[in-house]
Protein backbone atom coordinates (compact mmCIF):
# COMPACT_ATOMS: atom_id res chain seq x y z
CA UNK A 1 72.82 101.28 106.50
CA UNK A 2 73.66 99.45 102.93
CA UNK A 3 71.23 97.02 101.98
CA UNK A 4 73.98 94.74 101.45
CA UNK A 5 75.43 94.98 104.74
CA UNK A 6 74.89 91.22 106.36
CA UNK A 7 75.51 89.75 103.15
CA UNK A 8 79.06 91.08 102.57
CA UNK A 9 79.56 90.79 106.61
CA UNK A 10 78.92 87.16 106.41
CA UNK A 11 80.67 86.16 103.00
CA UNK A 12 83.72 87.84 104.65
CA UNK A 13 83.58 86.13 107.94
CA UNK A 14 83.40 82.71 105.82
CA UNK A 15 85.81 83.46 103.46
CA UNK A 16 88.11 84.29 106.22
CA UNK A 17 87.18 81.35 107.96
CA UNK A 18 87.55 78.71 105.03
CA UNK A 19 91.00 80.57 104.47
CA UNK A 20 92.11 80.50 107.84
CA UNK A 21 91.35 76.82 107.99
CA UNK A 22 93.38 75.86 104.47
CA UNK A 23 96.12 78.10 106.69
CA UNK A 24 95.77 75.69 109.16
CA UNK A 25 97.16 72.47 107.86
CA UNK A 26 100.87 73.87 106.32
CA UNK A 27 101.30 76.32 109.54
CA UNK A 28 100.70 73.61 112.30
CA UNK A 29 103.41 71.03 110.41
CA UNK A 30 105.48 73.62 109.53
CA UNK A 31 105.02 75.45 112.72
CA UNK A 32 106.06 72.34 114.92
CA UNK A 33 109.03 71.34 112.65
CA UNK A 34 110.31 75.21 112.88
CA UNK A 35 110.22 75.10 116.71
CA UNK A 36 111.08 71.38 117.39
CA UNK A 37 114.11 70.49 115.02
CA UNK A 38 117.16 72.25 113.06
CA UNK A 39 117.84 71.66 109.50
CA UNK A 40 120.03 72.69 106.48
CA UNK A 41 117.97 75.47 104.67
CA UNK A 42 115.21 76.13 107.53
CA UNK A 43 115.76 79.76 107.71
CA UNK A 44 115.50 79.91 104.11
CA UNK A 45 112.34 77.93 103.87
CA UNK A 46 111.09 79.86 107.01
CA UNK A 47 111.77 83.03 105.12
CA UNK A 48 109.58 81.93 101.80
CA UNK A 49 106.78 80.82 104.10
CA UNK A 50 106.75 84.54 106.25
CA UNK A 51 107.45 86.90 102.78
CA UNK A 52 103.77 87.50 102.53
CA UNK A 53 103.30 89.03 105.96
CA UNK A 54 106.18 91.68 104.94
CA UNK A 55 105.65 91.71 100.79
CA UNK A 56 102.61 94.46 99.29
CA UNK A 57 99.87 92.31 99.00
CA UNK A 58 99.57 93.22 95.40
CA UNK A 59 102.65 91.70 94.67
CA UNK A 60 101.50 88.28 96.46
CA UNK A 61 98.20 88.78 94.71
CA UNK A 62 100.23 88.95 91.47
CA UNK A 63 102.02 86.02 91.74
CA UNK A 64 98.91 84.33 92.62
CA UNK A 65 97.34 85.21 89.67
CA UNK A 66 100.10 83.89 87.78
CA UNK A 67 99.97 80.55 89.31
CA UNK A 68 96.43 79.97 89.26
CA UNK A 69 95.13 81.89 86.25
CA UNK A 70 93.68 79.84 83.55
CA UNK A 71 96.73 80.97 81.07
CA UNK A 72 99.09 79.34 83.34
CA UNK A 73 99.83 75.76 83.44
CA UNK A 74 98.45 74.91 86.92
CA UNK A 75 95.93 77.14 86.91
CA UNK A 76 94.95 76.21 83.23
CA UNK A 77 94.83 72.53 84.99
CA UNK A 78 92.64 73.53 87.60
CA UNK A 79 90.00 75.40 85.41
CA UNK A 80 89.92 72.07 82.90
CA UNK A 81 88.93 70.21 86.43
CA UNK A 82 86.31 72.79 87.42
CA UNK A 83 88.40 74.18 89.70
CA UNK A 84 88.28 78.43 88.80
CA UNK A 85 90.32 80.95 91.06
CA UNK A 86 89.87 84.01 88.56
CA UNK A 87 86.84 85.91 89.78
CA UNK A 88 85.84 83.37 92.05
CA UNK A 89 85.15 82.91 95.98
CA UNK A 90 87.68 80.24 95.43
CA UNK A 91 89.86 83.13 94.80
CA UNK A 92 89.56 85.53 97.61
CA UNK A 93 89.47 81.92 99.97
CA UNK A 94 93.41 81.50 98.29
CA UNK A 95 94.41 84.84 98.82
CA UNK A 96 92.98 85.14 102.54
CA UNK A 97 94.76 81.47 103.04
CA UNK A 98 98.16 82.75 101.75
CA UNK A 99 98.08 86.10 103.06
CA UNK A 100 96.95 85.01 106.92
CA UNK A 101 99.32 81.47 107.05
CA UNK A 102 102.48 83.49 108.50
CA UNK A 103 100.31 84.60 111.30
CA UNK A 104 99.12 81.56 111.91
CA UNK A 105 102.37 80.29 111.71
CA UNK A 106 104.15 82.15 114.29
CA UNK A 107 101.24 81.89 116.16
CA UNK A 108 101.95 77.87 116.26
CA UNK A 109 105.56 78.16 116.10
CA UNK A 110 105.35 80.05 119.31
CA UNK A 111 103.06 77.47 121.00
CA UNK A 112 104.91 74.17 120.28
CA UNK A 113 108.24 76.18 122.03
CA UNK A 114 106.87 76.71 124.95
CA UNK A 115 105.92 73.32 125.85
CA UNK A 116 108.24 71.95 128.06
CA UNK A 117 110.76 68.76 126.99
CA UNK A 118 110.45 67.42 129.88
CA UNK A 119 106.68 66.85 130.37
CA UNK A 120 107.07 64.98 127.09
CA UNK A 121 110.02 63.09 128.58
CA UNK A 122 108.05 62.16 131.33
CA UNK A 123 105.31 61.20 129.28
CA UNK A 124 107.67 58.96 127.27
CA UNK A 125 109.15 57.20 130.51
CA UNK A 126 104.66 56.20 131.26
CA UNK A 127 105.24 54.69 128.10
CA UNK A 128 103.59 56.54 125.75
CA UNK A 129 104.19 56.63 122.23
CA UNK A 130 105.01 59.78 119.94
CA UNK A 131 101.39 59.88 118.67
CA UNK A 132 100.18 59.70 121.76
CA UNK A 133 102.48 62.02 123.70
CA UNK A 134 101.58 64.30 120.62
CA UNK A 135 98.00 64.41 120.84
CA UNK A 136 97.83 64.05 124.62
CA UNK A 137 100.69 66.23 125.83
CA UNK A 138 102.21 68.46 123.16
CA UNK A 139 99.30 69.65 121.14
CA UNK A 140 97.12 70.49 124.17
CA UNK A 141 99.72 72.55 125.66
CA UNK A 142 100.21 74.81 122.80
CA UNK A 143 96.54 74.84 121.88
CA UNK A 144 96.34 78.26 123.14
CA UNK A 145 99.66 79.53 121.01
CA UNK A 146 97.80 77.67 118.12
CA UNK A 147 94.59 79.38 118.45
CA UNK A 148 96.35 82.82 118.91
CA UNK A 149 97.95 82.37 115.89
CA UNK A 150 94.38 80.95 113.76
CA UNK A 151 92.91 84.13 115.88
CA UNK A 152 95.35 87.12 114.08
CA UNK A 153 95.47 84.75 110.68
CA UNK A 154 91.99 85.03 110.51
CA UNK A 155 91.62 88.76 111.57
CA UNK A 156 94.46 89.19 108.36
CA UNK A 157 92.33 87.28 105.79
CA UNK A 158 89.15 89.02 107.24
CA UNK A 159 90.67 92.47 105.98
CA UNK A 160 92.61 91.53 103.09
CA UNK A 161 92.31 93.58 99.95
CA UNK A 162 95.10 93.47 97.72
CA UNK A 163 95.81 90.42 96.81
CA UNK A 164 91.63 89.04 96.47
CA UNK A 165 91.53 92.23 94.07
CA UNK A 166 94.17 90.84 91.88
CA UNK A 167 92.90 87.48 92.07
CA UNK A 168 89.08 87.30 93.00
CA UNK A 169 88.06 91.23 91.61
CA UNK A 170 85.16 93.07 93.50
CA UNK A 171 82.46 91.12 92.41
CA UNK A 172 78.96 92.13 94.19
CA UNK A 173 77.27 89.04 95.17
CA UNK A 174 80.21 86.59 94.58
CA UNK A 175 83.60 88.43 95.84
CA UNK A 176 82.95 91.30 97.23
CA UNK A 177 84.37 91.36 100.85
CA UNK A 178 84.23 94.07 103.20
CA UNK A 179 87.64 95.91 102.29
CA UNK A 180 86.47 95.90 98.66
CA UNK A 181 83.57 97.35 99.91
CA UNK A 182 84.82 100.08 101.37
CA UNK A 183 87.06 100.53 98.23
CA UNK A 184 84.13 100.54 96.08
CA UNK A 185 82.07 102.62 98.11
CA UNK A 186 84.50 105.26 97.83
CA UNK A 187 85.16 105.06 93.77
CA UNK A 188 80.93 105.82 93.47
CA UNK A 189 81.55 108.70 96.47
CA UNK A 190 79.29 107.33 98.65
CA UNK A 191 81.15 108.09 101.84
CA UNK A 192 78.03 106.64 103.76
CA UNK A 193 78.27 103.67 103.03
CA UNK A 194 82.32 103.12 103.24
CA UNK A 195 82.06 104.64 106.68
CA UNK A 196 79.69 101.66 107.48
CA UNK A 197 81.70 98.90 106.64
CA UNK A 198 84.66 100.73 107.86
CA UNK A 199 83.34 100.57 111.12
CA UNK A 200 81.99 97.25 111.18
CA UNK A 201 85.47 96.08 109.90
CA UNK A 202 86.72 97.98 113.15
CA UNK A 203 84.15 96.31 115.43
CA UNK A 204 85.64 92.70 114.00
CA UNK A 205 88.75 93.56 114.23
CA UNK A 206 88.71 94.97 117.91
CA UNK A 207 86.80 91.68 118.86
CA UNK A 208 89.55 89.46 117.44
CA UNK A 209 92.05 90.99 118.72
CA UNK A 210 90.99 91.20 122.52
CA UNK A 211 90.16 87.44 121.94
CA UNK A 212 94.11 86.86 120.89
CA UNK A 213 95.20 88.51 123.57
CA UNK A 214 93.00 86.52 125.96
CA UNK A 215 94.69 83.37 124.88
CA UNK A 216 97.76 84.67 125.00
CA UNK A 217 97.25 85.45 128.94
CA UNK A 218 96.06 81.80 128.78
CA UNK A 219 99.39 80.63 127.88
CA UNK A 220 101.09 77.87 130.42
């Protein structure tokens, strides 16, 4: 087993997790506005906002790099503010975000259509205002929709590759992720240890997805 093993386990599962999480707050506005209202441009906008689920993740990795490298204006911005993406956990957390948010989108989009209109209606006629009805009524009926979608987007960001390459590197003790891992196992032909996180990476994977599923049954 690679010495390294736990370590690279665990900084993936957290940069997945922070990832997933920065997902979160775009694909659960955008996610409710997609399946609750109709609006001049919203299948182009909905079509920007799913492109990296369908793009090579190099190329989204690319264009990362070119909006938060330190040559660039933002990302020159963000590096004067202490805020580095190049070769940085910060990196691999932004490409894991970007590359997992259409999951988690659909995943959302799909939960806030299936609540019914008229439980909210009825709601509305108790008296209950849109906050309320919100929090009390809408949001806990697509919950499980919502958490199937966080489930997959975080399974995604858990084996991303190409674009935390482009924009974090492989760097052991500070980037490296399982799917670099396994990359860089291979390049130094130790088959051993790529098999090892290969499998592990299986094991995760095969764990989140059951759990997906299991919400999805859950679904009112």
């Amino acid at each position: 087993m690679p010495a390294d093993l736990i370590e690279i386990t665990l900084r993936s599962l957290w940069i997945a997790g922070l990832g997933t999480l920065l997902a979160a707050v775009p694909a659960v506005w955008f996610g409710w506005l997609f399946a609750r209202r109709r609006f001049r441009g919203r299948t182009l906008l909905r079509t920007l906002l799913l492109l990296p689920m369908v793009l090579p993740p190099v190329a989204v990795g690319l264009v990362l790099l070119r909006a938060v490298g330190p040559r660039w204006p933002v990302g020159g911005w963000l590096a004067s503010h202490g805020f580095d993406f190049v070769l940085s956990p910060r990196g691999a957390v932004l490409a894991a975000a970007v590359m997992g948010m259409p999951l988690v989108l659909l995943g959302v989009e799909r939960g806030f259509a299936g609540v019914p209109r008229r439980v909210e209606q009825l709601a509305a006629t108790l008296g209950a205002g849109r906050a309320r009805i919100f929090c009390d009524v809408t949001l806990p009926l697509a919950l499980p929709g919502i958490l199937y979608g966080l489930v997959f987007g975080f399974a995604r960001g858990l084996g991303e590759f190409g674009a935390t390459v482009l924009v974090a590197g492989i760097v052991p003790g500070r980037t490296e992720t399982l799917a670099t891992a396994i990359y860089s196992a291979i390049e130094r032909f130790d088959h051993g240890a790529a098999f090892v996180y290969a499998a592990v990476s299986v094991l995760l994977a095969a764990a989140l997805v059951l759990l997906a599923e299991r919400l999805l049954t859950r679904q009112p």
